[in-house]
PDB file of N, CA and C in Angstrom:
ATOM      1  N   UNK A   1     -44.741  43.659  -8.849  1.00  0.00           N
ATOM      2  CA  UNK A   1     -45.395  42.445  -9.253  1.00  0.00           C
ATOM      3  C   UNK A   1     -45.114  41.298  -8.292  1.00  0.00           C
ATOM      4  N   UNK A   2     -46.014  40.229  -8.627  1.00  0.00           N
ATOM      5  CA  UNK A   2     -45.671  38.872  -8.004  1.00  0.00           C
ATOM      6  C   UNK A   2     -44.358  38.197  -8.175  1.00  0.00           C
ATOM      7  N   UNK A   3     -44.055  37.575  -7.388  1.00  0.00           N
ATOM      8  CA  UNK A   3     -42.640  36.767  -7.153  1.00  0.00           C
ATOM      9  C   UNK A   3     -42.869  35.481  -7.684  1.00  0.00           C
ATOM     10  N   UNK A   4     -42.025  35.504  -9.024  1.00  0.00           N
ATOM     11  CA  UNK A   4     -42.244  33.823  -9.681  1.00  0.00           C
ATOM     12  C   UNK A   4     -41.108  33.147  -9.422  1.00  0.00           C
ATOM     13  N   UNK A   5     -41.168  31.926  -8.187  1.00  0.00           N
ATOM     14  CA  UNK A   5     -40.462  30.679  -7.965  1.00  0.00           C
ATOM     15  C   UNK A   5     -40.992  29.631  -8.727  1.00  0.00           C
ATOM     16  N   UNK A   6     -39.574  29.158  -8.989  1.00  0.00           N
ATOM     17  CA  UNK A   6     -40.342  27.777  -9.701  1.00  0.00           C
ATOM     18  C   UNK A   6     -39.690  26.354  -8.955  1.00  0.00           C
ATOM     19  N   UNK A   7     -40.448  26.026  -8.496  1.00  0.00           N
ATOM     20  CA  UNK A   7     -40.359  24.902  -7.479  1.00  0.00           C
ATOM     21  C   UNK A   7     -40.030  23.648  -8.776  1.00  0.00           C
ATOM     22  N   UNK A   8     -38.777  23.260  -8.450  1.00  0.00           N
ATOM     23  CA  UNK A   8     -38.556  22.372  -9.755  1.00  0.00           C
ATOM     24  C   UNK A   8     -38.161  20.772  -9.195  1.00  0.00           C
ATOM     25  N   UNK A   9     -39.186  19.992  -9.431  1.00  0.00           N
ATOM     26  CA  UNK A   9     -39.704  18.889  -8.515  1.00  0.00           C
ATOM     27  C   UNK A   9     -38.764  17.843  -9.681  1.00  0.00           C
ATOM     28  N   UNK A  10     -37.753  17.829 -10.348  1.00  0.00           N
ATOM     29  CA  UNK A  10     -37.453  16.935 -11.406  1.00  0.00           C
ATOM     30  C   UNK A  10     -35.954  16.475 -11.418  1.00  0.00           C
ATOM     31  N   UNK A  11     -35.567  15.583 -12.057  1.00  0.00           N
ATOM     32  CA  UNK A  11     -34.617  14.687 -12.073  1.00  0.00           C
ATOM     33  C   UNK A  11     -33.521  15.649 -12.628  1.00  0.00           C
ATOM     34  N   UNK A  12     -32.144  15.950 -12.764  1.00  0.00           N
ATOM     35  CA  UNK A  12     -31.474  16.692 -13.097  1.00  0.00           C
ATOM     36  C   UNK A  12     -31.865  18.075 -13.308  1.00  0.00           C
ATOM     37  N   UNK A  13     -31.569  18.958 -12.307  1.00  0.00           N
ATOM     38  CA  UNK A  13     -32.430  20.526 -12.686  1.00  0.00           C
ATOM     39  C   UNK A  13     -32.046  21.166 -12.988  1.00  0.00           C
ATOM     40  N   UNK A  14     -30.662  20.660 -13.157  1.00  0.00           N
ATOM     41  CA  UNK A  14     -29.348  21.793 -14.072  1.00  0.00           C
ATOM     42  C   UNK A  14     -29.810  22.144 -15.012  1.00  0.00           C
ATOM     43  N   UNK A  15     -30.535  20.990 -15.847  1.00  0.00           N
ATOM     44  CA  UNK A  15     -31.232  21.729 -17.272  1.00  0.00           C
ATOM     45  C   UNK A  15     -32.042  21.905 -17.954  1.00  0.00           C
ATOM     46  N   UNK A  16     -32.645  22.849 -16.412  1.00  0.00           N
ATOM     47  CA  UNK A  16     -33.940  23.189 -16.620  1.00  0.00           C
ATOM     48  C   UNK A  16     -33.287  25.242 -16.628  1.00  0.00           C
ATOM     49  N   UNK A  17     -32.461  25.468 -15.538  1.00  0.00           N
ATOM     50  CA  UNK A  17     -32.415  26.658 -15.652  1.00  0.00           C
ATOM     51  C   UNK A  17     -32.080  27.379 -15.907  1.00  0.00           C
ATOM     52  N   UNK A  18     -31.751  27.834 -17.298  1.00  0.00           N
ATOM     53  CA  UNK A  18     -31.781  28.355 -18.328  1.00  0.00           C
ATOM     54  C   UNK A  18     -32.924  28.883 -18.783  1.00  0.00           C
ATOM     55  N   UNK A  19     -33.768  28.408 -19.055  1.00  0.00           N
ATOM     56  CA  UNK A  19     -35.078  27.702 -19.469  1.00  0.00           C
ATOM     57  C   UNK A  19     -36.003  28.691 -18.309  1.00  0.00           C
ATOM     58  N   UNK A  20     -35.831  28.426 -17.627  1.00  0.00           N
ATOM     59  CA  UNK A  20     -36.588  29.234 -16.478  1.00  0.00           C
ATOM     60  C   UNK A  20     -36.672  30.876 -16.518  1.00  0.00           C
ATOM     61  N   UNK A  21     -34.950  30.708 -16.449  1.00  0.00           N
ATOM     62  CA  UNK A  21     -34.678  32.454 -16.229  1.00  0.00           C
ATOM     63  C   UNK A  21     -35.246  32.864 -17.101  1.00  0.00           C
ATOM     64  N   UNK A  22     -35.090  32.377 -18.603  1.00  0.00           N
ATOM     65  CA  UNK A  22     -35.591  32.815 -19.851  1.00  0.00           C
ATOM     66  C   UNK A  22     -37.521  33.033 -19.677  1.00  0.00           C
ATOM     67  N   UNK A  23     -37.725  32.001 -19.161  1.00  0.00           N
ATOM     68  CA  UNK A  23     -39.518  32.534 -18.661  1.00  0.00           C
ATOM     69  C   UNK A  23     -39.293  33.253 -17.736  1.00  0.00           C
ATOM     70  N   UNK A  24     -38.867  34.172 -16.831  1.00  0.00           N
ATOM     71  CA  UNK A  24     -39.376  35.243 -15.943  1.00  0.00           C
ATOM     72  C   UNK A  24     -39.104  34.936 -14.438  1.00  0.00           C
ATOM     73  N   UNK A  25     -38.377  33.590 -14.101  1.00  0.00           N
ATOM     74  CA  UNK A  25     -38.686  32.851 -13.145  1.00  0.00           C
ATOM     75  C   UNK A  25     -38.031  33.828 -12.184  1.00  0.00           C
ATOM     76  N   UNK A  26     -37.986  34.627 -10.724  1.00  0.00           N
ATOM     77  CA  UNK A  26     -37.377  34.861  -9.886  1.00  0.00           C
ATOM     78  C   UNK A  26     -36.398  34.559  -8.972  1.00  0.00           C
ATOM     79  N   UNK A  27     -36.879  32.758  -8.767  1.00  0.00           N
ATOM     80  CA  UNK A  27     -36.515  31.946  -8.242  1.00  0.00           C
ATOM     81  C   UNK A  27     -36.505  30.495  -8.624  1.00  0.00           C
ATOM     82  N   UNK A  28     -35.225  30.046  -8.204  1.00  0.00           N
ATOM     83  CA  UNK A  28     -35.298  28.568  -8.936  1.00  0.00           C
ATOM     84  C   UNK A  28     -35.280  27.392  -7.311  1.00  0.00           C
ATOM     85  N   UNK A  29     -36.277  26.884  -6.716  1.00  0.00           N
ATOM     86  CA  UNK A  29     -36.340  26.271  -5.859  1.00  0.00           C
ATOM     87  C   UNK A  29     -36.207  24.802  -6.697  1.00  0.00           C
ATOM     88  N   UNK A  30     -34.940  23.895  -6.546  1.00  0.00           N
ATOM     89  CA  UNK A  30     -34.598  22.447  -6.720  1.00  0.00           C
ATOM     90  C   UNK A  30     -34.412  21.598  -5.352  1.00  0.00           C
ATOM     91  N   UNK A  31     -34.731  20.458  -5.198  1.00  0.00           N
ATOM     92  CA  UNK A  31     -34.577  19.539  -4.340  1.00  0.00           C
ATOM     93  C   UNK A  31     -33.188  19.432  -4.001  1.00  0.00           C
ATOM     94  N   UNK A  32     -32.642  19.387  -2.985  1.00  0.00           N
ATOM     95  CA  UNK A  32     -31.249  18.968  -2.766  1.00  0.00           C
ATOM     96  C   UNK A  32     -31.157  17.684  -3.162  1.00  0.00           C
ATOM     97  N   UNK A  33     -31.772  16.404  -2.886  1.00  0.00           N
ATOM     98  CA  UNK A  33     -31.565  15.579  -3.091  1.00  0.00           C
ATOM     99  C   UNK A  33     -31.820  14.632  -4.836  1.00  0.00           C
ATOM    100  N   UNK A  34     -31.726  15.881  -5.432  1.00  0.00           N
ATOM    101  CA  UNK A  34     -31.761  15.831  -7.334  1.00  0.00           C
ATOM    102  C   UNK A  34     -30.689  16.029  -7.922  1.00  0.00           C
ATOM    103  N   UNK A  35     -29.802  16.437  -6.962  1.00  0.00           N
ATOM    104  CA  UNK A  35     -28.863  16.500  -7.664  1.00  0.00           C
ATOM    105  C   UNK A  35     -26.892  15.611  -7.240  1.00  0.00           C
ATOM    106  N   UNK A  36     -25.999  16.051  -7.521  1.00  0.00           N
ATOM    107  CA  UNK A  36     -24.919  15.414  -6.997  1.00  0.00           C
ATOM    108  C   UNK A  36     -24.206  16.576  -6.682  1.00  0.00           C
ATOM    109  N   UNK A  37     -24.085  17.869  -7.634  1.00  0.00           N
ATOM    110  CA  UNK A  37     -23.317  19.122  -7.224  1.00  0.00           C
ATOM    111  C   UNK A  37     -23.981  20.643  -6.885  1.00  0.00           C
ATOM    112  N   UNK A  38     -24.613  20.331  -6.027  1.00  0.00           N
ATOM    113  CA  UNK A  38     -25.775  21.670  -4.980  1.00  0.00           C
ATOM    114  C   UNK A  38     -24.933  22.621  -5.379  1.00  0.00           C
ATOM    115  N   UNK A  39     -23.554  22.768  -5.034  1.00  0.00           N
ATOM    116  CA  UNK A  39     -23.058  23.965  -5.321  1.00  0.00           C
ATOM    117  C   UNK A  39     -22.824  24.540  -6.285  1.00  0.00           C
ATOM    118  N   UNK A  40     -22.362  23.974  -7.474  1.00  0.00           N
ATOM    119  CA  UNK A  40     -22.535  24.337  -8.965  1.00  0.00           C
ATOM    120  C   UNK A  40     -23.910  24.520  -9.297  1.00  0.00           C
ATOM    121  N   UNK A  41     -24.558  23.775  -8.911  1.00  0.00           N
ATOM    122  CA  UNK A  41     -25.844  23.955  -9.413  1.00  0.00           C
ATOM    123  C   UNK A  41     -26.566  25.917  -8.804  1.00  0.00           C
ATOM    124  N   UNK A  42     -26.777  25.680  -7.305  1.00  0.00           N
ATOM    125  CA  UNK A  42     -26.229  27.146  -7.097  1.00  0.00           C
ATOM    126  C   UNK A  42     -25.970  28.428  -7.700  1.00  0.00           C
ATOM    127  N   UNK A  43     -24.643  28.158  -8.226  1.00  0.00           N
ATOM    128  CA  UNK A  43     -23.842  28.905  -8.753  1.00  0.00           C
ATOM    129  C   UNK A  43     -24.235  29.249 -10.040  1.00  0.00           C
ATOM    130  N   UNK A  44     -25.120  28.090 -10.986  1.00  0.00           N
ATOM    131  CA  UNK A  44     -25.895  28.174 -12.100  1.00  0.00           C
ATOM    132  C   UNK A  44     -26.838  29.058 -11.870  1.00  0.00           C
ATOM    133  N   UNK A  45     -27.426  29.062 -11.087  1.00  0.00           N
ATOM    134  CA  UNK A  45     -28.988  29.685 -10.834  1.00  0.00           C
ATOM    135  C   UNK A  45     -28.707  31.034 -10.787  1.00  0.00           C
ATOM    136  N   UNK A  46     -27.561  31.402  -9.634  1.00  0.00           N
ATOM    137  CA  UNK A  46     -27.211  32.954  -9.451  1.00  0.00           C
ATOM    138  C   UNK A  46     -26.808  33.807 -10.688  1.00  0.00           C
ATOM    139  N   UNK A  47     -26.003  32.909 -11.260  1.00  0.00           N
ATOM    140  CA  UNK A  47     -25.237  33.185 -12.899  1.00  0.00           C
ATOM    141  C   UNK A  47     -26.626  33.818 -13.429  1.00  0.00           C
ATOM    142  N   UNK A  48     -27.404  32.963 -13.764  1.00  0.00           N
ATOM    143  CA  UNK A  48     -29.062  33.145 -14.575  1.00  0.00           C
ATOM    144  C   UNK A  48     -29.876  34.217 -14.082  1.00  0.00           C
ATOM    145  N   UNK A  49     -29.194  34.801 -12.796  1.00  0.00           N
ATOM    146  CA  UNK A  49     -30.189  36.344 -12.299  1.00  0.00           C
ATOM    147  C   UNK A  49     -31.535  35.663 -11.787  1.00  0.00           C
ATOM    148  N   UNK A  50     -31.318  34.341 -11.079  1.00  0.00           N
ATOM    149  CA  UNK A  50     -32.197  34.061  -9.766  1.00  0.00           C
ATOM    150  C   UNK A  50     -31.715  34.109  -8.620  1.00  0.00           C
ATOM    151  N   UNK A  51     -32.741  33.758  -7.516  1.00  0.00           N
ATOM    152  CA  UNK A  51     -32.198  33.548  -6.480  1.00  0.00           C
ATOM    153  C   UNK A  51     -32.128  32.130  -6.149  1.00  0.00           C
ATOM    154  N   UNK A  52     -31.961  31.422  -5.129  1.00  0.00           N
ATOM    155  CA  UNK A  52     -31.450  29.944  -4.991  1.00  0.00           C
ATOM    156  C   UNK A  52     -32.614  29.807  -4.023  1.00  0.00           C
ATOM    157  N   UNK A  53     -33.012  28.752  -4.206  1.00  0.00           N
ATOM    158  CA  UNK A  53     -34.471  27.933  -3.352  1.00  0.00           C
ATOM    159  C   UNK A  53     -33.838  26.650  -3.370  1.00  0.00           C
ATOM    160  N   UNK A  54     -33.612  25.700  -2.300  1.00  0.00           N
ATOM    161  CA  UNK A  54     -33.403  24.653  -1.970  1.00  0.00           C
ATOM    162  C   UNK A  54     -34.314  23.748  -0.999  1.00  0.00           C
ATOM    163  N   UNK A  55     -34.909  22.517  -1.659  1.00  0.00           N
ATOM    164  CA  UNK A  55     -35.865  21.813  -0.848  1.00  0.00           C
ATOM    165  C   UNK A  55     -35.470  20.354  -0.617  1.00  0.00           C
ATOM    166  N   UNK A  56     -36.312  20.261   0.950  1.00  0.00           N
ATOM    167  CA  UNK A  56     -35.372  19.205   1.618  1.00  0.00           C
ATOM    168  C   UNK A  56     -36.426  18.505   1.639  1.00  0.00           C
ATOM    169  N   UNK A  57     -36.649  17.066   1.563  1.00  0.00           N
ATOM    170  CA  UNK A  57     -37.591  15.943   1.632  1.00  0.00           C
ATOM    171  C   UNK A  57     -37.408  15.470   3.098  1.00  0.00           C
ATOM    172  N   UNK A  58     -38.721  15.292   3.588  1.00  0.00           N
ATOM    173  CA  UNK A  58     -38.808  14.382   5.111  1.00  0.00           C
ATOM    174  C   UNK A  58     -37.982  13.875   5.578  1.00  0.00           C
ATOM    175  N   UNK A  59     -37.175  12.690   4.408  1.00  0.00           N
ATOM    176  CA  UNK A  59     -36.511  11.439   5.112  1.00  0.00           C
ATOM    177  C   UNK A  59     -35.362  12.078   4.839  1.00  0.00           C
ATOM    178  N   UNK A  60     -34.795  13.167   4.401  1.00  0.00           N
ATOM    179  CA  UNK A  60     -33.116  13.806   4.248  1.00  0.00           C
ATOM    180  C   UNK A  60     -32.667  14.662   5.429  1.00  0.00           C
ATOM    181  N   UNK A  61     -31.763  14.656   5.868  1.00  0.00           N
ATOM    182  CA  UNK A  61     -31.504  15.362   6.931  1.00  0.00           C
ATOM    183  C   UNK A  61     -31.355  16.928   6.703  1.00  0.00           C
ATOM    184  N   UNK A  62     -31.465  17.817   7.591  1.00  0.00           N
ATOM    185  CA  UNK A  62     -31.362  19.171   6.855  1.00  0.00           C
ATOM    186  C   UNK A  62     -29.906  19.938   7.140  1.00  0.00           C
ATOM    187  N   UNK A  63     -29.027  19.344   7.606  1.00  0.00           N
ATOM    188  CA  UNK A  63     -27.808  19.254   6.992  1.00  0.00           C
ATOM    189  C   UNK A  63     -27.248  19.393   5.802  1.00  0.00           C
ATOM    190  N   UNK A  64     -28.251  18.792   5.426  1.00  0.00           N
ATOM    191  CA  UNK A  64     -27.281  18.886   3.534  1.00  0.00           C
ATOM    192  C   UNK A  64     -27.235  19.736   2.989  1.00  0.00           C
ATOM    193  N   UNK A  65     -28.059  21.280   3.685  1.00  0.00           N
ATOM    194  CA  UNK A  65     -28.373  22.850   3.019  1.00  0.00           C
ATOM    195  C   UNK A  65     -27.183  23.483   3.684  1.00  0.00           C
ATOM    196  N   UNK A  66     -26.968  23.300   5.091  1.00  0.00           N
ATOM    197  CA  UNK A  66     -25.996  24.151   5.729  1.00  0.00           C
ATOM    198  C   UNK A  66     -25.166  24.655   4.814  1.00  0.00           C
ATOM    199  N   UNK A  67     -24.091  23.560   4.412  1.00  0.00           N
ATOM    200  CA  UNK A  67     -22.604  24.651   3.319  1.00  0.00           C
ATOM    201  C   UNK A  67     -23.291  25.519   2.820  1.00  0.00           C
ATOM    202  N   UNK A  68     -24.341  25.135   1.933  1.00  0.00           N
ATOM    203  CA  UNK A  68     -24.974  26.483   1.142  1.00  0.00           C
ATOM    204  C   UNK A  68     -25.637  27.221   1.468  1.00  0.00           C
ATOM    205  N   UNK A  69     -26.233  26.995   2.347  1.00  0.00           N
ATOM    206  CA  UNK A  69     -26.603  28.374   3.257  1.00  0.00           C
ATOM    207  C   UNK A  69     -25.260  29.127   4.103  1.00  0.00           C
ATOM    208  N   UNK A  70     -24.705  28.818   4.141  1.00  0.00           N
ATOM    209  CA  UNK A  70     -23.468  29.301   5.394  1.00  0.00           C
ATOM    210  C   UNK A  70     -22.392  29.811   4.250  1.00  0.00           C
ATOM    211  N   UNK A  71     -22.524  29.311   3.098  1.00  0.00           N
ATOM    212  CA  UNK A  71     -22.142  30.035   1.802  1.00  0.00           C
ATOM    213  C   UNK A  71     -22.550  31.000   1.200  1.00  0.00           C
ATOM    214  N   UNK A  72     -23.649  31.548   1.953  1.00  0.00           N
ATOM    215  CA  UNK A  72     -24.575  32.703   1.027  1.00  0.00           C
ATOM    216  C   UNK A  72     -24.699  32.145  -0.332  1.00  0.00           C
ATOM    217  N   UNK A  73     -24.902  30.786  -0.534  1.00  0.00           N
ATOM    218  CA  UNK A  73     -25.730  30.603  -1.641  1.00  0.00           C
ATOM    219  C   UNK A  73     -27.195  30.309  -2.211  1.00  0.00           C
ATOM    220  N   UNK A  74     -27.563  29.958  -0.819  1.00  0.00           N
ATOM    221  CA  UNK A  74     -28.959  29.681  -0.757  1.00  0.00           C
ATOM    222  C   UNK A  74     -29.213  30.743  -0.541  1.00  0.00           C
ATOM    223  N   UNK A  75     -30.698  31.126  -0.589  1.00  0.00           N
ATOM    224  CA  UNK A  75     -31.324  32.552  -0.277  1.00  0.00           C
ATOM    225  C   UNK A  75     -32.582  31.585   0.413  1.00  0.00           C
ATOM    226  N   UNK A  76     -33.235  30.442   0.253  1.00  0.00           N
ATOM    227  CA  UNK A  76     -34.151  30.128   0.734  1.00  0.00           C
ATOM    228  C   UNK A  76     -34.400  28.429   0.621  1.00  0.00           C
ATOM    229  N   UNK A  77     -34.518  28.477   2.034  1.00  0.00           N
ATOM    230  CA  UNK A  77     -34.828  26.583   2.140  1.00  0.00           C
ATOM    231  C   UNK A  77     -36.647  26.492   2.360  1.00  0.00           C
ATOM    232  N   UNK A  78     -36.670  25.419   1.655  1.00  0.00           N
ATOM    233  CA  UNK A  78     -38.228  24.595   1.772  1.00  0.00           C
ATOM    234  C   UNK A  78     -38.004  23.675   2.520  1.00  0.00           C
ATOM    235  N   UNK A  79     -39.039  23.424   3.593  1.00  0.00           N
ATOM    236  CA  UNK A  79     -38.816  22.344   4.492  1.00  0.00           C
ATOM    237  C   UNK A  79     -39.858  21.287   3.592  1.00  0.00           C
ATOM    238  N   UNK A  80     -40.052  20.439   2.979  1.00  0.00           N
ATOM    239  CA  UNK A  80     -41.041  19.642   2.793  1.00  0.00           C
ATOM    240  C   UNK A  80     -41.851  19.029   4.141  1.00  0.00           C
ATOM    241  N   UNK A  81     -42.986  18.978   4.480  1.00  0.00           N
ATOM    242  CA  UNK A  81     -43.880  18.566   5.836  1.00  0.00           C
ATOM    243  C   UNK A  81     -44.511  17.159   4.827  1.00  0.00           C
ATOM    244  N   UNK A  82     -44.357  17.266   3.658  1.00  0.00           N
ATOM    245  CA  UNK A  82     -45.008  15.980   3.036  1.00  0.00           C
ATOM    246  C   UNK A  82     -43.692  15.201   2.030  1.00  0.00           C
ATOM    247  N   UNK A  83     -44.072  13.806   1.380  1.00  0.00           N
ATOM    248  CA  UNK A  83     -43.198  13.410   0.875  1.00  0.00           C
ATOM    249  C   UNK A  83     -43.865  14.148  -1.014  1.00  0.00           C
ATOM    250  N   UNK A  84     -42.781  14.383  -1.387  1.00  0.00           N
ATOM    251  CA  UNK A  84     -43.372  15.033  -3.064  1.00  0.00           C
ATOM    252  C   UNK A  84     -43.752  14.151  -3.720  1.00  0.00           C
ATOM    253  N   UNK A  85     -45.005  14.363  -4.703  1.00  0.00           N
ATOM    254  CA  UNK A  85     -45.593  13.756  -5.664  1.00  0.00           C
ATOM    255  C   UNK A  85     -46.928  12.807  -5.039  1.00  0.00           C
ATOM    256  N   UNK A  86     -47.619  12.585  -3.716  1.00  0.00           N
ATOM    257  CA  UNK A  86     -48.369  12.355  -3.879  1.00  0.00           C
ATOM    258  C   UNK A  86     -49.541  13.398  -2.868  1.00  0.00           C
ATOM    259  N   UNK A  87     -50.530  13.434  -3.529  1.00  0.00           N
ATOM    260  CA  UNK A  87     -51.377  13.922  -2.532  1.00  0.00           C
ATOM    261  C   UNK A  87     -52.247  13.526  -1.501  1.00  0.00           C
ATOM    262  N   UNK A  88     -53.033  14.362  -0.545  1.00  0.00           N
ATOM    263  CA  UNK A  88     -53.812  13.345   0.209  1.00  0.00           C
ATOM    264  C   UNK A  88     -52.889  13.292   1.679  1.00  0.00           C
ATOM    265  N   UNK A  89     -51.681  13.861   1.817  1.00  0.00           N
ATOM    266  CA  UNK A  89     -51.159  13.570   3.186  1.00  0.00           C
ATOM    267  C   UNK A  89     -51.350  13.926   3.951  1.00  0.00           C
ATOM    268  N   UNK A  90     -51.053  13.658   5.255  1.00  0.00           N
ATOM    269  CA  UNK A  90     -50.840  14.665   6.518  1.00  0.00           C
ATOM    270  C   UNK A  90     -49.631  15.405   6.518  1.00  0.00           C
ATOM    271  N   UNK A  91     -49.933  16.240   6.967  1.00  0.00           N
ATOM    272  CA  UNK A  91     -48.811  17.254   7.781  1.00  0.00           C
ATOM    273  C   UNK A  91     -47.690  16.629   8.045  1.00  0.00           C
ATOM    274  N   UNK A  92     -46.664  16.521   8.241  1.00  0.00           N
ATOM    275  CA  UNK A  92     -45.616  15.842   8.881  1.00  0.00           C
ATOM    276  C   UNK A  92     -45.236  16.611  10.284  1.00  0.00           C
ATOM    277  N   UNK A  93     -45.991  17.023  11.242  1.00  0.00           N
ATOM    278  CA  UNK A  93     -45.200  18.206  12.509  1.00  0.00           C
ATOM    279  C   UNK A  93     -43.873  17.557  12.586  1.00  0.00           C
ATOM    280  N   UNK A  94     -43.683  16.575  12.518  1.00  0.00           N
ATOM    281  CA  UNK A  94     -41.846  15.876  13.300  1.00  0.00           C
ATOM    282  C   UNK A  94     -40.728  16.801  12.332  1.00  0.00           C
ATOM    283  N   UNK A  95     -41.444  17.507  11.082  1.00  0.00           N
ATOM    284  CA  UNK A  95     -40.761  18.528  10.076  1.00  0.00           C
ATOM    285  C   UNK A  95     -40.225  19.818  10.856  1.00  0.00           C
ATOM    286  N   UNK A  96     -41.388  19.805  12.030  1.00  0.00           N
ATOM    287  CA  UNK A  96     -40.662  21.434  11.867  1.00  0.00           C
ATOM    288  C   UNK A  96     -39.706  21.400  13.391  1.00  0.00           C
ATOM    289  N   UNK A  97     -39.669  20.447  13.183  1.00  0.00           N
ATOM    290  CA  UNK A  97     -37.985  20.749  14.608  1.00  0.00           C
ATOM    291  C   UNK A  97     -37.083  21.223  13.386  1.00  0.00           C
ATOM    292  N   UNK A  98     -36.697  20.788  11.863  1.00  0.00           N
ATOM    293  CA  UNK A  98     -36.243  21.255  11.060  1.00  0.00           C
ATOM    294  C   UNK A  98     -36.083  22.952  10.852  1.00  0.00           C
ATOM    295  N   UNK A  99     -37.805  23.130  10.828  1.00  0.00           N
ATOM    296  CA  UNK A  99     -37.444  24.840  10.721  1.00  0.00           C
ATOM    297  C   UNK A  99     -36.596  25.481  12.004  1.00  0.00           C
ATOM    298  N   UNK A 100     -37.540  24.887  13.175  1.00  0.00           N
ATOM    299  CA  UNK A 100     -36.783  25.755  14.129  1.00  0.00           C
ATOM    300  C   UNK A 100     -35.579  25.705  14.232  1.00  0.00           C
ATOM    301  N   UNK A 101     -34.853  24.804  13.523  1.00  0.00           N
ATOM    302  CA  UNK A 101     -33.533  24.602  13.705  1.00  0.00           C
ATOM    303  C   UNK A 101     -32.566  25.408  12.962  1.00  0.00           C
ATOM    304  N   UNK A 102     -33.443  25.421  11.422  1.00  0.00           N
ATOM    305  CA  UNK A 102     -33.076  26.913  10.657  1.00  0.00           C
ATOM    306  C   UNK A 102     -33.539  28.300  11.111  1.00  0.00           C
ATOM    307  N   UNK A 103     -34.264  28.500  11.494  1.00  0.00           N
ATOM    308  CA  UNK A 103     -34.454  29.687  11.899  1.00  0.00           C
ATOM    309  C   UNK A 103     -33.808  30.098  13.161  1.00  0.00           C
ATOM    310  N   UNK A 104     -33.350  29.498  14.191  1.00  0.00           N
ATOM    311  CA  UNK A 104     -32.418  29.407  15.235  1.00  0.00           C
ATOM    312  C   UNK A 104     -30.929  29.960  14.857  1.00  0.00           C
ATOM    313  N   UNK A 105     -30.532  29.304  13.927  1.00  0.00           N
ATOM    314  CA  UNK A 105     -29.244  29.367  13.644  1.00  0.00           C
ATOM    315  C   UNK A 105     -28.997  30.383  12.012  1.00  0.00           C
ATOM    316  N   UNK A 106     -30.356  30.777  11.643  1.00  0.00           N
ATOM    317  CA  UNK A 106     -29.928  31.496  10.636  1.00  0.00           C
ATOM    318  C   UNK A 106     -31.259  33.040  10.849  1.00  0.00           C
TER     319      UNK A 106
END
């Protein structure tokens, strides 16, 4: 079957996933910048029998994934190319020196 991520675009996402796993979710993709403890939070998701999706907004540096990626806790980063919640944008290209930078080193 299809792979259900749930891209969770919201203010505290700790408690949402629970909630998720319980719907079917595969994956729990949260914003790094939603939360205060990435790594517990993490550690929640794996607990729940997902995998870890972490998404980085334009203006955040992509630094802030490393520990958890270099932790084997992430399984997967989102680069955002737009800012979340509105539509209508351009592309951001100045985003993907970001990827190459993950994909370089990971």
């Amino acid at each position: 079957g299809a792979m259900f991520d749930m891209h969770m675009m919201v203010a505290r996402p700790e408690q949402w996933v629970q909630d998720m796993a319980s719907a079917g979710a595969d994956q729990y993709t949260f914003h790094i910048e939603a939360t205060d403890k990435p790594g517990d939070l993490c550690r929640k998701i794996r607990e729940a029998g997902m995998k870890v999706g972490v998404g980085v907004k334009p203006g955040s540096s992509v630094d802030t994934v490393l520990e958890w990626v270099d932790t084997k806790l992430v399984d997967m980063v989102l680069i955002m190319t737009v800012e979340p919640g509105f539509g209508g944008q351009k592309f951001m290209a100045d985003m993907m020196c970001k990827v190459k930078m993950l994909r370089e080193k990971y």
